[in-house]
Protein backbone atom coordinates (compact mmCIF):
# COMPACT_ATOMS: atom_id res chain seq x y z
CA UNK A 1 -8.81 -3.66 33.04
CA UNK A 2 -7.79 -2.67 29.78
CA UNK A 3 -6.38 -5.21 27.10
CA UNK A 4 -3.64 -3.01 26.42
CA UNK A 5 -2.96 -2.01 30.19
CA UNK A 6 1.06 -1.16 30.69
CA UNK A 7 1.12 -0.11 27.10
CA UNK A 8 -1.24 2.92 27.67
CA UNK A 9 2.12 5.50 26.87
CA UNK A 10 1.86 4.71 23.10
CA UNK A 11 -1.97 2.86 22.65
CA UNK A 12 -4.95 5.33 22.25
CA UNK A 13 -9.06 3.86 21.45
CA UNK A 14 -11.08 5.47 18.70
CA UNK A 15 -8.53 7.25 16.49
CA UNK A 16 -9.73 8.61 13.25
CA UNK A 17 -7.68 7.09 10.24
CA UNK A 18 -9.50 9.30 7.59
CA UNK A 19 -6.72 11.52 7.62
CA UNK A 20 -4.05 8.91 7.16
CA UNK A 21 -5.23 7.72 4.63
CA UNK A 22 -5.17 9.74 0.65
CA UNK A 23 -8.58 8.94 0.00
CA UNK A 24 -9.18 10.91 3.26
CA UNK A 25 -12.35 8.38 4.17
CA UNK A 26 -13.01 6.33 6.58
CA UNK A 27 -13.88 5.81 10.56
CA UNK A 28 -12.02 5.63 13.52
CA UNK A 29 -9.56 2.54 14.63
CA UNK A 30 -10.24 0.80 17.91
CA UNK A 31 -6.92 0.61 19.20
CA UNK A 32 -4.11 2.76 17.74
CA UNK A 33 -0.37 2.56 18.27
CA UNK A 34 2.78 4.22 17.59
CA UNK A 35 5.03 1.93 19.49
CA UNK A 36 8.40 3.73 20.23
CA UNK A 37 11.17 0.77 19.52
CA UNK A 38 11.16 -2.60 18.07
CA UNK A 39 11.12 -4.28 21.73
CA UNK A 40 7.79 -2.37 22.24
CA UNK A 41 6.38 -3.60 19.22
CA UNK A 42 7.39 -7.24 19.66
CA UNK A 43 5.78 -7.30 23.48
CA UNK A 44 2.42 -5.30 22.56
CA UNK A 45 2.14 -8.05 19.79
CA UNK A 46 2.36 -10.50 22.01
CA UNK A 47 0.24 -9.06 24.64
CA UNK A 48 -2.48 -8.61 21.16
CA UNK A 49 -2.21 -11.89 20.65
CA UNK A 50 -2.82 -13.56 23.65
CA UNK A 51 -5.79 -11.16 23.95
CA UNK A 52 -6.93 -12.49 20.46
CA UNK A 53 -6.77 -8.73 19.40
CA UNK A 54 -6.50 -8.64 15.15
CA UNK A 55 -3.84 -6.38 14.16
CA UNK A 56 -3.29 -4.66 11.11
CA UNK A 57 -0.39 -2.23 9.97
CA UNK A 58 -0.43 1.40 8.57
CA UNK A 59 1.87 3.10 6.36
CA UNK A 60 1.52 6.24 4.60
CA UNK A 61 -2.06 5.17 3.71
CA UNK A 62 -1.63 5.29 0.25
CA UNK A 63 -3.01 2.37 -1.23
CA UNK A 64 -5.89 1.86 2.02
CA UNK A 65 -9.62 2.41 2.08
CA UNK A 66 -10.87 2.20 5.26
CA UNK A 67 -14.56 1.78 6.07
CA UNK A 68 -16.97 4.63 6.84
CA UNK A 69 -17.81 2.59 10.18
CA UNK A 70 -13.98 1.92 11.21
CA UNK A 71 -11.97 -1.07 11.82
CA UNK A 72 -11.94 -2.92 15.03
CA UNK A 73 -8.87 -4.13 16.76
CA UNK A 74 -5.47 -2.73 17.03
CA UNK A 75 -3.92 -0.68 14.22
CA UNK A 76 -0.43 0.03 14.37
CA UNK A 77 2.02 2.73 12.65
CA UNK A 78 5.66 2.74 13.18
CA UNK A 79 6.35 6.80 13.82
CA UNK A 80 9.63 7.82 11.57
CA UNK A 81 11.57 8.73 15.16
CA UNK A 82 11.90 5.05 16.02
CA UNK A 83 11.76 3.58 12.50
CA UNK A 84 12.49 6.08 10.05
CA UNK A 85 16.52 5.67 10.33
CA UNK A 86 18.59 4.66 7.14
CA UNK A 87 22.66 4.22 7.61
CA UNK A 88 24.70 3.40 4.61
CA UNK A 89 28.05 0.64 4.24
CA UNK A 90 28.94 1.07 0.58
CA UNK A 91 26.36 0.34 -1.40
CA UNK A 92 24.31 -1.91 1.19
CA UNK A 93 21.90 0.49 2.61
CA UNK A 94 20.24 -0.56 6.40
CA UNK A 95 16.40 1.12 6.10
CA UNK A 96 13.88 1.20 8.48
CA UNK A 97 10.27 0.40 7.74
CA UNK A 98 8.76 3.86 8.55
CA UNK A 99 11.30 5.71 6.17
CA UNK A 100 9.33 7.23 3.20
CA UNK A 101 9.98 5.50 -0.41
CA UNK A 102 10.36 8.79 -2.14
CA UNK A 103 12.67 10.28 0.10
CA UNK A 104 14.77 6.85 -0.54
CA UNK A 105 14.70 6.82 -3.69
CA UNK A 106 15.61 10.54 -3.83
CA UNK A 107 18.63 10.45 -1.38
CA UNK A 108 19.70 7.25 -3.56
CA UNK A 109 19.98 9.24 -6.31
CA UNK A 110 21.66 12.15 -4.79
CA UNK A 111 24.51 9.35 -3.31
CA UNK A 112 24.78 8.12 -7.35
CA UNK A 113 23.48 4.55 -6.22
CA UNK A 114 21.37 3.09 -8.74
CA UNK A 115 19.01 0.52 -8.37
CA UNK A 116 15.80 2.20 -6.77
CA UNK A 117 14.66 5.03 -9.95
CA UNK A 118 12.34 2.62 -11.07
CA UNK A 119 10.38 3.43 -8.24
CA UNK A 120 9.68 7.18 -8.93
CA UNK A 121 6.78 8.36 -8.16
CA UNK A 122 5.61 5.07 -5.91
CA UNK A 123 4.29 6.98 -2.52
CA UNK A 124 4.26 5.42 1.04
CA UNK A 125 6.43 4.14 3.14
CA UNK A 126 9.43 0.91 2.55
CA UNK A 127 7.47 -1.57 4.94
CA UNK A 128 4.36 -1.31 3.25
CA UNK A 129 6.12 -0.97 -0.42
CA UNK A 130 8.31 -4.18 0.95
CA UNK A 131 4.87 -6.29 2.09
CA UNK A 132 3.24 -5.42 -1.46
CA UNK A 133 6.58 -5.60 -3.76
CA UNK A 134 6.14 -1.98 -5.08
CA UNK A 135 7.01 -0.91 -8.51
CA UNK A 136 5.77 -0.35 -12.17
CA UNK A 137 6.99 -1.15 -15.70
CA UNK A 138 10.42 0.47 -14.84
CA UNK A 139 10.83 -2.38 -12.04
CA UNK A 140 10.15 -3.45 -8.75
CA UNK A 141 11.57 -2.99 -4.84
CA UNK A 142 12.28 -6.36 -4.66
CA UNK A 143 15.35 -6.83 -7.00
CA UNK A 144 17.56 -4.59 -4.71
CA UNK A 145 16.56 -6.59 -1.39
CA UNK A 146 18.51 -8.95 0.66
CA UNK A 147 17.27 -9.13 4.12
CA UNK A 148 14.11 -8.17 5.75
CA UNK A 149 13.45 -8.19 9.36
CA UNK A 150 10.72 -7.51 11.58
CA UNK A 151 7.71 -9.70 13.32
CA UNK A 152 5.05 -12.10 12.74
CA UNK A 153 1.13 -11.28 14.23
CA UNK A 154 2.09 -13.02 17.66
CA UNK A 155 5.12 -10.94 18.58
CA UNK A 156 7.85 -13.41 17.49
CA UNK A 157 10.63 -11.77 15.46
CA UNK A 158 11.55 -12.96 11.69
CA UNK A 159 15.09 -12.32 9.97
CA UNK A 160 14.24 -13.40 6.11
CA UNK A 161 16.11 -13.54 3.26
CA UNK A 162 15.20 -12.43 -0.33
CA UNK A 163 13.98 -15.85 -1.21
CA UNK A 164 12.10 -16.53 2.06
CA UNK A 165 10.26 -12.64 0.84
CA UNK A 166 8.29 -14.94 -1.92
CA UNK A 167 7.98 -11.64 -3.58
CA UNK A 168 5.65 -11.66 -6.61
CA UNK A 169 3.33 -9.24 -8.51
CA UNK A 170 2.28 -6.81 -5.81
CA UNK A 171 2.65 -9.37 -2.98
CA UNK A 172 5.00 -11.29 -1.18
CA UNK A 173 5.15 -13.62 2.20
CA UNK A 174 5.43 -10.54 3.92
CA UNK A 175 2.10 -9.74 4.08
CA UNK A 176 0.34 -10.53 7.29
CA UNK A 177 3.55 -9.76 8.97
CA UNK A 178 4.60 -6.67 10.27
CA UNK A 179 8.33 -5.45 8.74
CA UNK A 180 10.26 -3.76 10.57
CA UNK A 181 13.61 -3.20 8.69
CA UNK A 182 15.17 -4.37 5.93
CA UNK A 183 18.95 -4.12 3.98
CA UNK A 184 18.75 -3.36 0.23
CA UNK A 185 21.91 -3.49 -2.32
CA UNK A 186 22.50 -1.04 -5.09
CA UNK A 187 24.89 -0.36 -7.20
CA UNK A 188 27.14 2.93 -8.21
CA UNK A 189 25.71 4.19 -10.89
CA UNK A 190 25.58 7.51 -12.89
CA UNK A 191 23.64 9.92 -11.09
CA UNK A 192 22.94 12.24 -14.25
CA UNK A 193 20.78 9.46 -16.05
CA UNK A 194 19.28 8.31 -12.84
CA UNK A 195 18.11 11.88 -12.73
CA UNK A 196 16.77 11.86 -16.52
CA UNK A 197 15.43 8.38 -15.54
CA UNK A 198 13.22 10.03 -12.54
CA UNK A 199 12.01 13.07 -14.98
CA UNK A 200 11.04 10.47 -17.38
CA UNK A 201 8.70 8.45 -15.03
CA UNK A 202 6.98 11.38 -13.48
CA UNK A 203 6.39 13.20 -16.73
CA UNK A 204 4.97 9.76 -17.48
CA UNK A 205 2.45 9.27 -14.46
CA UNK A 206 1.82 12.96 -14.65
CA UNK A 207 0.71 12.52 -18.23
CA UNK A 208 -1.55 9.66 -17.57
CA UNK A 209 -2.03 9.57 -14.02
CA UNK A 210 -4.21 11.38 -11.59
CA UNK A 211 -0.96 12.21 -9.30
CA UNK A 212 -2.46 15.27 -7.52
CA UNK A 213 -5.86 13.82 -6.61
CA UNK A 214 -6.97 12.06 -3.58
CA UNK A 215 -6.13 8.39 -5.25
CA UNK A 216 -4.76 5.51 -3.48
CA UNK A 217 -3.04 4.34 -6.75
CA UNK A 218 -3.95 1.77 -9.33
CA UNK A 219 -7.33 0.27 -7.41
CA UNK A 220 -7.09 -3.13 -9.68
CA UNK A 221 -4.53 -5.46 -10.53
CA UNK A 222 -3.79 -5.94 -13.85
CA UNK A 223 -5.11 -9.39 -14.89
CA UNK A 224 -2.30 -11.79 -15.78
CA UNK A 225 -4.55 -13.89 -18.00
CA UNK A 226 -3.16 -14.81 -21.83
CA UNK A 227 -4.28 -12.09 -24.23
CA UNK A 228 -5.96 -9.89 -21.04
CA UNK A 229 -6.01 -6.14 -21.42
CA UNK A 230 -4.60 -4.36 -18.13
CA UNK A 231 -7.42 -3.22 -15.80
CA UNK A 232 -7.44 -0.03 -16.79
CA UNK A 233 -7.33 -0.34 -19.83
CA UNK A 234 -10.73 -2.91 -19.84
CA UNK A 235 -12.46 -0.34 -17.87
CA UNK A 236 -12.00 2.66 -20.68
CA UNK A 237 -13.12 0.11 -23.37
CA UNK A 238 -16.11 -0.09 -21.23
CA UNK A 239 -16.80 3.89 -21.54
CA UNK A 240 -16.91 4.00 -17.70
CA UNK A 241 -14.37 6.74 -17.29
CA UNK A 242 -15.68 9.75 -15.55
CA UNK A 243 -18.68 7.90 -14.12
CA UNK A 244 -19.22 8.81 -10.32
CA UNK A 245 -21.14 7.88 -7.19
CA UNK A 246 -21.14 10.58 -4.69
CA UNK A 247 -18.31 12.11 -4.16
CA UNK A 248 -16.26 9.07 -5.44
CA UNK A 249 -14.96 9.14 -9.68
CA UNK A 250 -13.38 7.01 -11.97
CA UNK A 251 -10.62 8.95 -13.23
CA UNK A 252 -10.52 10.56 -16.91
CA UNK A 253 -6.56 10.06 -16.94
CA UNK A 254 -6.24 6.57 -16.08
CA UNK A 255 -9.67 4.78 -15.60
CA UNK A 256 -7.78 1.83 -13.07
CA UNK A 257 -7.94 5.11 -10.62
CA UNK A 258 -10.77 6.54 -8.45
CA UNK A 259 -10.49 9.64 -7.12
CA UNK A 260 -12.39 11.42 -4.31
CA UNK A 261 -13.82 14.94 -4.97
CA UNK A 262 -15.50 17.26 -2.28
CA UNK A 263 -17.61 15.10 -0.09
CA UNK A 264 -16.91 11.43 -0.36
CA UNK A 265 -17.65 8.84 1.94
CA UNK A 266 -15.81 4.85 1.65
CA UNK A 267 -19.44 3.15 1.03
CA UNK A 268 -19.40 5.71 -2.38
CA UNK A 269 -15.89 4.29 -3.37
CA UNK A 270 -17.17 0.54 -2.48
CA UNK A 271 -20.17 1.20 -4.95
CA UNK A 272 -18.03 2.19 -7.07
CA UNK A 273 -15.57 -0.46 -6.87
CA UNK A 274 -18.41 -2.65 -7.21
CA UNK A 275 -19.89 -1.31 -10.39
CA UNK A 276 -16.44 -1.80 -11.90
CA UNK A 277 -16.09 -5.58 -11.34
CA UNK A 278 -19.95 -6.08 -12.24
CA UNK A 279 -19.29 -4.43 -15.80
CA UNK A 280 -15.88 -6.10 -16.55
CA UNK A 281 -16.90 -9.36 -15.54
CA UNK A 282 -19.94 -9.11 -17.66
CA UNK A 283 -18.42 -7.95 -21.12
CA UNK A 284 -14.83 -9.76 -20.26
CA UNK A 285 -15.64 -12.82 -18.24
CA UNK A 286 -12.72 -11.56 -15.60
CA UNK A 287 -13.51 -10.79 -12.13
CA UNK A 288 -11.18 -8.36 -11.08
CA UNK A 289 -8.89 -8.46 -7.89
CA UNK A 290 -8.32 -5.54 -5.88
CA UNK A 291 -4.26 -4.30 -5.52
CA UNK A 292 -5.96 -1.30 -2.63
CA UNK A 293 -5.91 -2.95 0.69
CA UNK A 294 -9.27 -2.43 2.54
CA UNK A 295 -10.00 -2.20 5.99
CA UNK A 296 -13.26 -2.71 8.04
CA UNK A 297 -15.37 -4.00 4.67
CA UNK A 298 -16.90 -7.50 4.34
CA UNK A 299 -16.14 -9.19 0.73
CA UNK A 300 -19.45 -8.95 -0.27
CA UNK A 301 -19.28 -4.93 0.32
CA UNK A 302 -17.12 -5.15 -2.95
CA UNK A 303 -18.54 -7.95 -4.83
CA UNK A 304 -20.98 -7.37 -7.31
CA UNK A 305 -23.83 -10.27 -7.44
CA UNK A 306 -22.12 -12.32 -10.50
CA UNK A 307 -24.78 -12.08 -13.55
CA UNK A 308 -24.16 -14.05 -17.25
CA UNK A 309 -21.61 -12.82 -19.16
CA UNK A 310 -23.24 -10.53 -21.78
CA UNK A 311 -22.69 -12.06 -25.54
């Protein structure tokens, strides 16, 4: 019998994730789920678990590569019906975790609560900007939270606070764990310069980012190393904008983006990725770290074999 057997209402095999994704790459997931309630999602981690099944969680795909080949065990996406709710008490607002980040920061805006425009422009969803501590220059996500809730890899249920959330740049103890909900404070605030606030931000990224392309976002993070350039930055002193394998490109807006054009395929976007950290590392000494999440790829698929630093 199946793993998954009693759970077969809301758990399908071999589910393609390439169009979940906004690279629009990658193969199919084992296991798939789109578990209607929290009580669901708590006992088919369990049942995972105890089945030593790995689980992983998808949002809005927006900062995912997934491999050509797929990803094995149980992938799991939280459908908007069940998890898509936000209810407001003054200015605490109760959000769950498959609720989309621009429409929050939107309807915030609308309500004259300020506190989320830095955010403008961030896709996804709030669990998966929560897990990686979403934001830019203008701020992050985690200065408005106070509670987060949802469930650890086994199926037991967490209730943190903002502190126990470790958030830091684009990370926090929340990932690994799959959130669920979470309660966020803002504050009243004047809704005409949160609006001018917005405009400003997107005619920013639309300036200098790649926002219509099929991107999943800065692909590096920015090196926190004294003097260190940001990672995009490094790569266009390198002259490596506009280079391309395949299908797969290094944007000529913003060079710490690929983007995908016609045909691509994740092994092009790995090569890429690879190229990238083999260059910087030999003219800057830094190996870069990745800020995408990738799925169904071995280290050394992104690793470039380490040569000497050039002179």
């Amino acid at each position: 019998m199946s793993w998954y057997r009693g759970f077969e209402s809301f758990v399908s095999e071999h589910v393609s994730l390439s169009k979940m994704t906004t690279y629009r790459v990658g193969g199919p997931a084992e296991f798939f789920a789109l578990p209607p309630s929290s009580s669901a999602l708590g006992e088919l981690l369990w049942r995972a678990a105890n089945e030593n099944v790995p689980v992983r969680f998808l949002g809005h795909g927006t900062n995912l590569l997934v491999a050509d080949r797929g990803v094995s065990g149980l992938i799991v996406k939280l459908p908007k019906t069940s998890f898509g709710f936000l209810k407001r008490s003054g200015n605490t607002l109760h959000i769950g975790a498959g609720h989309s980040l621009p429409g929050l920061v939107k309807w915030s805006v609308a309500q004259s609560l300020q506190g989320l425009e830095c955010l403008q422009g961030v896709p996804g969803t709030v669990g998966a900007a929560l897990r990686m501590n979403a934001g830019g220059k203008y701020g992050e996500i985690c200065t408005t939270v106070r509670r987060v809730k949802g469930f650890e890899r086994d199926g037991r249920a967490f209730d943190f606070s903002t502190a126990d959330c470790g958030f830091k740049y684009r990370n926090s103890n929340l990932h690994g764990r799959i959130v669920t909900e979470c309660e966020i404070e803002l504050t009243p605030g004047d809704k005409l310069a949160s609006e001018q606030m917005m405009t400003r931000i997107l005619n920013e990224k639309c300036a200098s980012q790649p926002v219509d392309a099929r991107s999943a976002g800065c692909v590096f993070k920015n090196p926190k190393l004294p003097g260190s350039a940001p990672a995009g930055r490094m790569i266009d002193e390198l002259g490596m904008k506009g280079l391309y394998i395949g299908g797969a490109r290094i944007s000529t807006l913003h060079a710490n983006f690929l983007i995908c054009e016609g045909s691509t395929s994740a092994a092009d976007l790995a090569e890429l990725i690879r190229m990238i950290r083999q260059r910087v590392y030999e003219n800057r000494g830094i190996l870069l770290d990745l800020e995408v999440e990738v799925w169904g790829m071995d280290a050394e698929e992104l690793t470039p074999p380490v040569r000497t630093r050039a002179a």
